[in-house]
N, C-alpha and C. Protein backbone atom coordinates (compact mmCIF):
# COMPACT_ATOMS: atom_id res chain seq x y z
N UNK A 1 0.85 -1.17 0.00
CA UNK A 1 0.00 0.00 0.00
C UNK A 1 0.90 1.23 0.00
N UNK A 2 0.52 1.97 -1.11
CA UNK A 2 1.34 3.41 -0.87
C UNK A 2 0.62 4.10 0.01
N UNK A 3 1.26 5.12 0.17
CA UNK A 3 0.91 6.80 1.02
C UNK A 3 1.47 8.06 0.85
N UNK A 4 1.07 8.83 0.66
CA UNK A 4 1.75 9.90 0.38
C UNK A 4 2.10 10.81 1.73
N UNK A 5 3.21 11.46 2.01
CA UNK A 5 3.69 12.29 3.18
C UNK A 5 3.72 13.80 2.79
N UNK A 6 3.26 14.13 4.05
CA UNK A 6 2.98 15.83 4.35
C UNK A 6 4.67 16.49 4.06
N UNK A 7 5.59 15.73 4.47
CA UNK A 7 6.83 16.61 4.50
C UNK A 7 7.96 15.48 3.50
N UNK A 8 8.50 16.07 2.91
CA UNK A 8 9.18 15.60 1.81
C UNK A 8 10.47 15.10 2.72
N UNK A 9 10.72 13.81 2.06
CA UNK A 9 12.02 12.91 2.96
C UNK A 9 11.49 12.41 4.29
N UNK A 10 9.94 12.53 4.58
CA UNK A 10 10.03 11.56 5.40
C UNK A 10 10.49 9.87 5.39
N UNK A 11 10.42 9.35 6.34
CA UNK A 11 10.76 8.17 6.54
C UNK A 11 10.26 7.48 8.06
N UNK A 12 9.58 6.51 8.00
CA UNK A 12 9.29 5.51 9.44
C UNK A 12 9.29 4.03 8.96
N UNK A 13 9.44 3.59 10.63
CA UNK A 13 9.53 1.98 10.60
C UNK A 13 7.64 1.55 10.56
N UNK A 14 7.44 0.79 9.06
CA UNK A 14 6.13 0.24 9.16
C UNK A 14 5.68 -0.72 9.94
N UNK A 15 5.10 -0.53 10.92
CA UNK A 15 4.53 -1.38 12.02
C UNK A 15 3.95 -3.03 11.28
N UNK A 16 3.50 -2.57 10.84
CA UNK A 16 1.96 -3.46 10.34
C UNK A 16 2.45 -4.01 8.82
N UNK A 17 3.69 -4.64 8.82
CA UNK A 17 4.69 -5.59 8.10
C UNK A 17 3.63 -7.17 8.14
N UNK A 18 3.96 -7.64 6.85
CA UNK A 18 3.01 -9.23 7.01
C UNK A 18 4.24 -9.91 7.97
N UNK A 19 5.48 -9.84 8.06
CA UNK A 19 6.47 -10.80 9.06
C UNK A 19 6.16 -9.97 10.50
N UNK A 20 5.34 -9.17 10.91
CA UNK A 20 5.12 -8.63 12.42
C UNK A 20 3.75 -9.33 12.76
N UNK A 21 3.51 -10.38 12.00
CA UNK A 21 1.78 -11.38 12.74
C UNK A 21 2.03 -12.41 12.87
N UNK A 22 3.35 -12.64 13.39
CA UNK A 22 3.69 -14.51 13.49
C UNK A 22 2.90 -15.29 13.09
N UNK A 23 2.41 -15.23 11.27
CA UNK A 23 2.17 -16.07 10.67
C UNK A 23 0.65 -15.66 9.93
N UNK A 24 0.39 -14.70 10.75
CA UNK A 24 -0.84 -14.22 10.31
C UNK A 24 -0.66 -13.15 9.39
N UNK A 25 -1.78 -12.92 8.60
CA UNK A 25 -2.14 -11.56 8.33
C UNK A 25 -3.14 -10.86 8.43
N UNK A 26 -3.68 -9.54 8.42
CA UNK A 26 -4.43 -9.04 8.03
C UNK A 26 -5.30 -8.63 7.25
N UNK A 27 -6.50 -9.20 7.14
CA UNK A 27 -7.75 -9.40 6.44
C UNK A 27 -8.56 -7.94 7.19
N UNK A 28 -9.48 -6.97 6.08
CA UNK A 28 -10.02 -6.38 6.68
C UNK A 28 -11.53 -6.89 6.57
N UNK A 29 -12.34 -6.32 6.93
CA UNK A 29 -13.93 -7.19 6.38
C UNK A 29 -15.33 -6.25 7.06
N UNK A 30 -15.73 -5.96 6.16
CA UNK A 30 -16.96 -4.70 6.24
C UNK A 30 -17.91 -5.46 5.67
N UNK A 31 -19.15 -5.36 6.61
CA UNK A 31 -20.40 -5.96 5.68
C UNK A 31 -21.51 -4.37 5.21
N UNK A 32 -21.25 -3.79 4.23
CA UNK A 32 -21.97 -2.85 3.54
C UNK A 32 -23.68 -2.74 4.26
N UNK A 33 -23.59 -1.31 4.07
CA UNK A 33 -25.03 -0.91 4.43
C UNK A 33 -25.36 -1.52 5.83
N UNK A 34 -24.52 -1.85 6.94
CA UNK A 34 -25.00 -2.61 8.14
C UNK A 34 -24.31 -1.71 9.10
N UNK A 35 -24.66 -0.28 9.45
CA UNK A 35 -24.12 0.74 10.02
C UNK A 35 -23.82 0.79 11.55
N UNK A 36 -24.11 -0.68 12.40
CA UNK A 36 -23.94 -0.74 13.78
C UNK A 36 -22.58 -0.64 13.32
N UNK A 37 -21.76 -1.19 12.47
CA UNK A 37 -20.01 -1.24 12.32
C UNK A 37 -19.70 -0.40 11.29
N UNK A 38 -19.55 0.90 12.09
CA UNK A 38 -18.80 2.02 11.83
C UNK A 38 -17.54 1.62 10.24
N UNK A 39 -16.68 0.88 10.60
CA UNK A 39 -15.62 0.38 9.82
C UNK A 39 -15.25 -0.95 9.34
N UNK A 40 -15.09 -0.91 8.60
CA UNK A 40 -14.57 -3.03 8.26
C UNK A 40 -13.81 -3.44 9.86
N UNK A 41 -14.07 -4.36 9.91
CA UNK A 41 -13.24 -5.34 10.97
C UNK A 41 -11.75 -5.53 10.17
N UNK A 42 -10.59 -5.38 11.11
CA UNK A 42 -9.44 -5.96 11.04
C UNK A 42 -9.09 -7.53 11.96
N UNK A 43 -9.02 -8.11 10.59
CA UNK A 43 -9.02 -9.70 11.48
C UNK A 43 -7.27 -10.07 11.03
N UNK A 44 -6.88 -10.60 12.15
CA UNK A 44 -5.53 -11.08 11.79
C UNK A 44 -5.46 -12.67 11.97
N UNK A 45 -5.80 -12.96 11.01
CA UNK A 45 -5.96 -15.01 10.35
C UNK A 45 -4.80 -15.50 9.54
N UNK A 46 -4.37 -16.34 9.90
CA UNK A 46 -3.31 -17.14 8.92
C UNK A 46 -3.76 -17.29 7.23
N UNK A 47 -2.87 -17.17 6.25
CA UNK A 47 -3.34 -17.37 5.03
C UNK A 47 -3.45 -18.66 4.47
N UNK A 48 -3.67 -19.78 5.30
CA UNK A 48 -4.01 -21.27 5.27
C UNK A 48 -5.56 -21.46 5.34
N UNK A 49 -6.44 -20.35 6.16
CA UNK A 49 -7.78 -20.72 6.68
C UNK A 49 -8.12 -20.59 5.67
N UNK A 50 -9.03 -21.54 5.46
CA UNK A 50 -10.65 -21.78 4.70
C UNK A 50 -11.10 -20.54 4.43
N UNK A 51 -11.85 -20.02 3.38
CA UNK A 51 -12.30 -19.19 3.63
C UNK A 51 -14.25 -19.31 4.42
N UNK A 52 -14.73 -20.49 4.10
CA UNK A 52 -15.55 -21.23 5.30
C UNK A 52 -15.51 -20.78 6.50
N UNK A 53 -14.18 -21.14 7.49
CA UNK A 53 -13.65 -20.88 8.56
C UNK A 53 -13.76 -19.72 9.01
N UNK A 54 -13.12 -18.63 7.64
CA UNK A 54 -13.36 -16.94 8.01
C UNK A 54 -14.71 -16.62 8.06
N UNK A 55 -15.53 -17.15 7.24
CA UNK A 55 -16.78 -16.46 7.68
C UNK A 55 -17.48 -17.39 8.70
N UNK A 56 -17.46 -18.68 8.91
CA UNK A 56 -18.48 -19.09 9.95
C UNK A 56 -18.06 -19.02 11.10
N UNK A 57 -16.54 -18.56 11.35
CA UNK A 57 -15.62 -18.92 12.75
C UNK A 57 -15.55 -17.64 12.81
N UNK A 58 -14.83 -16.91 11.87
CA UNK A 58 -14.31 -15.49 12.94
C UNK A 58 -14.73 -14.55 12.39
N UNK A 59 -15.64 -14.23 11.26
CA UNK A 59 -16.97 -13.17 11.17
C UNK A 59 -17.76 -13.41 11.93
N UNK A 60 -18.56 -14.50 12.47
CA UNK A 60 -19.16 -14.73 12.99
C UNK A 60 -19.10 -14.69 14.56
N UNK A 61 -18.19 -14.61 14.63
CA UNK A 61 -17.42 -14.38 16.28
C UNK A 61 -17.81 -12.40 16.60
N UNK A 62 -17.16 -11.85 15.10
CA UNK A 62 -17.71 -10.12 15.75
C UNK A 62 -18.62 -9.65 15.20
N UNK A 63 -19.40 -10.10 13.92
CA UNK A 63 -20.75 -9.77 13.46
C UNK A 63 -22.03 -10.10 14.28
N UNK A 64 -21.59 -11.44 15.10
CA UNK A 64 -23.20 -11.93 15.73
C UNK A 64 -24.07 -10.86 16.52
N UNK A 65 -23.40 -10.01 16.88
CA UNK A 65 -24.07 -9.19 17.82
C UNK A 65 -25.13 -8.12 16.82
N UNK A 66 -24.88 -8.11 15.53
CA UNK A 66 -26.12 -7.30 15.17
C UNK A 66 -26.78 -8.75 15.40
N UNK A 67 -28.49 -7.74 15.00
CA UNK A 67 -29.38 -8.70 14.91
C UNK A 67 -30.37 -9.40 14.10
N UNK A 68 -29.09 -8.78 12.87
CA UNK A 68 -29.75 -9.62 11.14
C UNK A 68 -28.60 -10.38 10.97
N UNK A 69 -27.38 -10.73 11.70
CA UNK A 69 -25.90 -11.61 11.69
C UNK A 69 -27.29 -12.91 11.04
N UNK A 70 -28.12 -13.96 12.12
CA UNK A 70 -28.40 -14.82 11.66
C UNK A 70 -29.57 -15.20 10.78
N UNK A 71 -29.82 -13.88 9.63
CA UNK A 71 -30.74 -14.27 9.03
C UNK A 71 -30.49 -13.80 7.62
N UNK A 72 -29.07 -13.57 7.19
CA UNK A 72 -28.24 -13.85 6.00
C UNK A 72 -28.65 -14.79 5.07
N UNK A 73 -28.80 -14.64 3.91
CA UNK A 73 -28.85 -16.24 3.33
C UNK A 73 -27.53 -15.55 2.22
N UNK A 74 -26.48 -16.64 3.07
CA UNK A 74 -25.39 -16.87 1.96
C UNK A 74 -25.00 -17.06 1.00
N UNK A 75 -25.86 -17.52 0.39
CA UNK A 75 -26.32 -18.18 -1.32
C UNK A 75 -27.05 -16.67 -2.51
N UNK A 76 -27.16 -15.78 -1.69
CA UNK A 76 -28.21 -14.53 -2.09
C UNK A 76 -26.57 -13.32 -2.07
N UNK A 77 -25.91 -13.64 -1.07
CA UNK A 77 -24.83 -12.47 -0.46
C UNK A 77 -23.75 -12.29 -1.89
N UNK A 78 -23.32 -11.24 -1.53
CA UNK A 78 -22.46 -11.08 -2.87
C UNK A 78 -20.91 -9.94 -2.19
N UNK A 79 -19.84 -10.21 -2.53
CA UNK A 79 -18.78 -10.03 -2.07
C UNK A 79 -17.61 -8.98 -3.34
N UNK A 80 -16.92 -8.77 -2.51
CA UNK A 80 -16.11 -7.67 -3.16
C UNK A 80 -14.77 -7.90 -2.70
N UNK A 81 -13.36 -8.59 -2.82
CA UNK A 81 -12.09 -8.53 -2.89
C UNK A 81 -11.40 -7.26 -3.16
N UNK A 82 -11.07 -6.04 -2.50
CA UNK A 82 -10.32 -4.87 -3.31
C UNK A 82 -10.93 -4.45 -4.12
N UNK A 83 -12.26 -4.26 -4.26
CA UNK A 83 -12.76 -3.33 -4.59
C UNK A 83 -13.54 -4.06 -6.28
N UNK A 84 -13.48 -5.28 -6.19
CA UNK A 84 -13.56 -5.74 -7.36
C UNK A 84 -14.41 -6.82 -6.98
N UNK A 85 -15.55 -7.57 -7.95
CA UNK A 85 -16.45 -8.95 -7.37
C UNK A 85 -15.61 -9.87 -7.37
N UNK A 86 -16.04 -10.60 -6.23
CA UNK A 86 -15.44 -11.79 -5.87
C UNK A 86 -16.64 -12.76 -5.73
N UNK A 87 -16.16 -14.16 -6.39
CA UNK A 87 -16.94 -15.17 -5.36
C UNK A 87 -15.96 -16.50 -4.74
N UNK A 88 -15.96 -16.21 -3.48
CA UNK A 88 -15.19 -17.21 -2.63
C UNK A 88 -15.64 -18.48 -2.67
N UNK A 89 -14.67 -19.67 -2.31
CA UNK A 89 -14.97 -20.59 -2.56
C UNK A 89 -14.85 -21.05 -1.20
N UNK A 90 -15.70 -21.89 -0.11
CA UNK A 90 -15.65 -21.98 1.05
C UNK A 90 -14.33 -22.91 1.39
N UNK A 91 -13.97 -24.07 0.40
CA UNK A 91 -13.15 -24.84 1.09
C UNK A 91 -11.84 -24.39 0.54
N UNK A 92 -11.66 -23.38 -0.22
CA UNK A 92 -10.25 -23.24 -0.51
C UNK A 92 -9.52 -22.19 0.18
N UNK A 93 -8.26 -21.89 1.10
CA UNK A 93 -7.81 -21.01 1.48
C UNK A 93 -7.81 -19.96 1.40
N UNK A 94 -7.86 -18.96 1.96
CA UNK A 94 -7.50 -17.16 1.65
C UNK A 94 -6.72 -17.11 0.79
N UNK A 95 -5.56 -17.49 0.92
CA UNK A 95 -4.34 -17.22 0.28
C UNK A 95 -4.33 -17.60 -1.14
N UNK A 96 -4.79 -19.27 -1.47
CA UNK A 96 -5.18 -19.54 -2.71
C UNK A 96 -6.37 -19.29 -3.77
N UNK A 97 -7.01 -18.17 -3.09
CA UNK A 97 -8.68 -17.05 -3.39
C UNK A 97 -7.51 -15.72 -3.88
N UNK A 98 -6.31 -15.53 -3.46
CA UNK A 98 -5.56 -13.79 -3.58
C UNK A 98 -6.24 -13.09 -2.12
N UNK A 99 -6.93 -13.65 -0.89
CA UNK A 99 -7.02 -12.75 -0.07
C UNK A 99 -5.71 -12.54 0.64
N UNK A 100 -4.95 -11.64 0.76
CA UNK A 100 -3.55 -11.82 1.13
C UNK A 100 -3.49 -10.32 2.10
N UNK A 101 -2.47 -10.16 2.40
CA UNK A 101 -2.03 -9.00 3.61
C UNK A 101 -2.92 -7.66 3.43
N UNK A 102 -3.71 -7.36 4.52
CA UNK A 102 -4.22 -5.99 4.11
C UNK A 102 -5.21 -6.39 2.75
N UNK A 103 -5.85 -7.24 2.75
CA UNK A 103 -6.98 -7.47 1.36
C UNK A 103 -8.35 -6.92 2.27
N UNK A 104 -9.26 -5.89 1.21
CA UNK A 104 -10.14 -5.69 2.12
C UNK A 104 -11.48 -6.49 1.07
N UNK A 105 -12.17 -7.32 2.10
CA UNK A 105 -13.35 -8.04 1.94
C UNK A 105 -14.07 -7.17 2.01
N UNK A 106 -15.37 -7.12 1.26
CA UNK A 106 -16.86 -6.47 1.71
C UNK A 106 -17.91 -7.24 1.22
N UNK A 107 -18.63 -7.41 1.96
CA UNK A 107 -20.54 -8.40 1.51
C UNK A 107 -21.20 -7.66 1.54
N UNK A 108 -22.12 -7.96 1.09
CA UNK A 108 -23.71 -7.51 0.53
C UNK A 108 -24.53 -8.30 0.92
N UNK A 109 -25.64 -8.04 1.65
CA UNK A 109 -27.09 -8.99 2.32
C UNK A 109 -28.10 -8.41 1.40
N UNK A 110 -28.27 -8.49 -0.13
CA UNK A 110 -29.61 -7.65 -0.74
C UNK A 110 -30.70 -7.75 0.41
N UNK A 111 -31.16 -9.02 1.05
CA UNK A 111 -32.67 -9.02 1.49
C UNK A 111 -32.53 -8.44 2.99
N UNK A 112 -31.27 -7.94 3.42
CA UNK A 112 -31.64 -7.28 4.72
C UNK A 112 -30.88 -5.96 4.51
N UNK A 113 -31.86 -4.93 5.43
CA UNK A 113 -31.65 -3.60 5.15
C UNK A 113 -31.20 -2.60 6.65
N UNK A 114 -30.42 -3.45 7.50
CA UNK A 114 -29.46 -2.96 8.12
C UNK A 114 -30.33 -2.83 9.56
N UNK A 115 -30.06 -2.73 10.50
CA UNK A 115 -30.54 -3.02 12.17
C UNK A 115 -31.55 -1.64 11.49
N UNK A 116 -32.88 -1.80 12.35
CA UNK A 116 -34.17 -0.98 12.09
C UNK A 116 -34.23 -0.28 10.95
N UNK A 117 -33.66 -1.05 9.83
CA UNK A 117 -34.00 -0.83 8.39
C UNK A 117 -33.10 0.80 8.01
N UNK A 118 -31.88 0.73 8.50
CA UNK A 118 -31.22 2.09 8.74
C UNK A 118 -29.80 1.95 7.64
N UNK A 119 -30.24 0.75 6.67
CA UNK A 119 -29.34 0.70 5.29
C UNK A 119 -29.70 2.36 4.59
N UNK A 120 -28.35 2.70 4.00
CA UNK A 120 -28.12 3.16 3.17
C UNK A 120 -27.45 3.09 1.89
C-alpha cells in the first residue's frame, strides 16, 4: 500500500509488516449498508484458513451481535475482494482465493436492510 507524506524525505519503521503477525495476516472485512459497524473489521488469520472458517468462525465471532448476523442467506450475499467482485470458494484457502495482507473483503445482504431498516 502506498501513502503519500505531508513533509518531503520523510521516513518511518512500518509497524503493520506481514512478518510482524507470526504467521498471520491481516484481512479487513466490512459488511456494507449494516451501520452498527462504523468500519470493516481488522481480522488477523493465517493465510491457510478456509475461507468457510473466516466467515463461519471469525466473522461470525464479531458480526453476531447485530441482529440480522443470523438471518443472512449466503447463497443470495455477494462479495467484493479490493474493490472488485469476488466469489469465494468456502473450502479453498484465503491465500489460494488472492485474499492476502491488508486485502479488504466487503458483503452484501440484498434481502436485509441494516438493524431498524437504517441501510443506506
Amino acid at each position: 500500500m502506498s501513502f503519500k507524506t505531508l513533509k518531503p524525505g520523510y521516513s518511518g519503521e512500518v509497524k503493520d509488516r506481514l512478518e510482524n503477525f507470526n504467521g498471520n495476516q491481516l484481512v479487513y472485512v466490512g459488511w456494507d449498508h449494516h451501520l452498527m459497524f462504523c468500519a470493516p473489521f481488522t481480522l488477523p488469520v493465517p493465510p491457510q484458513m478456509t475461507f468457510g472458517e473466516l466467515r463461519d468462525q471469525v466473522m461470525a465471532a464479531v458480526f453476531s451481535p447485530h441482529p440480522e448476523w443470523s438471518q443472512i442467506n449466503w447463497d443470495s450475499a455477494t462479495w467484493l475482494l479490493n474493490g472488485k467482485a469476488f466469489v469465494p470458494l468456502l473450502d479453498a484457502s484465503l491465500q489460494a482465493q488472492g485474499v492476502d495482507h491488508k486485502s479488504l473483503l466487503r458483503f452484501q445482504t440484498p434481502e436485509l436492510a441494516g438493524f431498524m431498516s437504517a441501510a443506506v
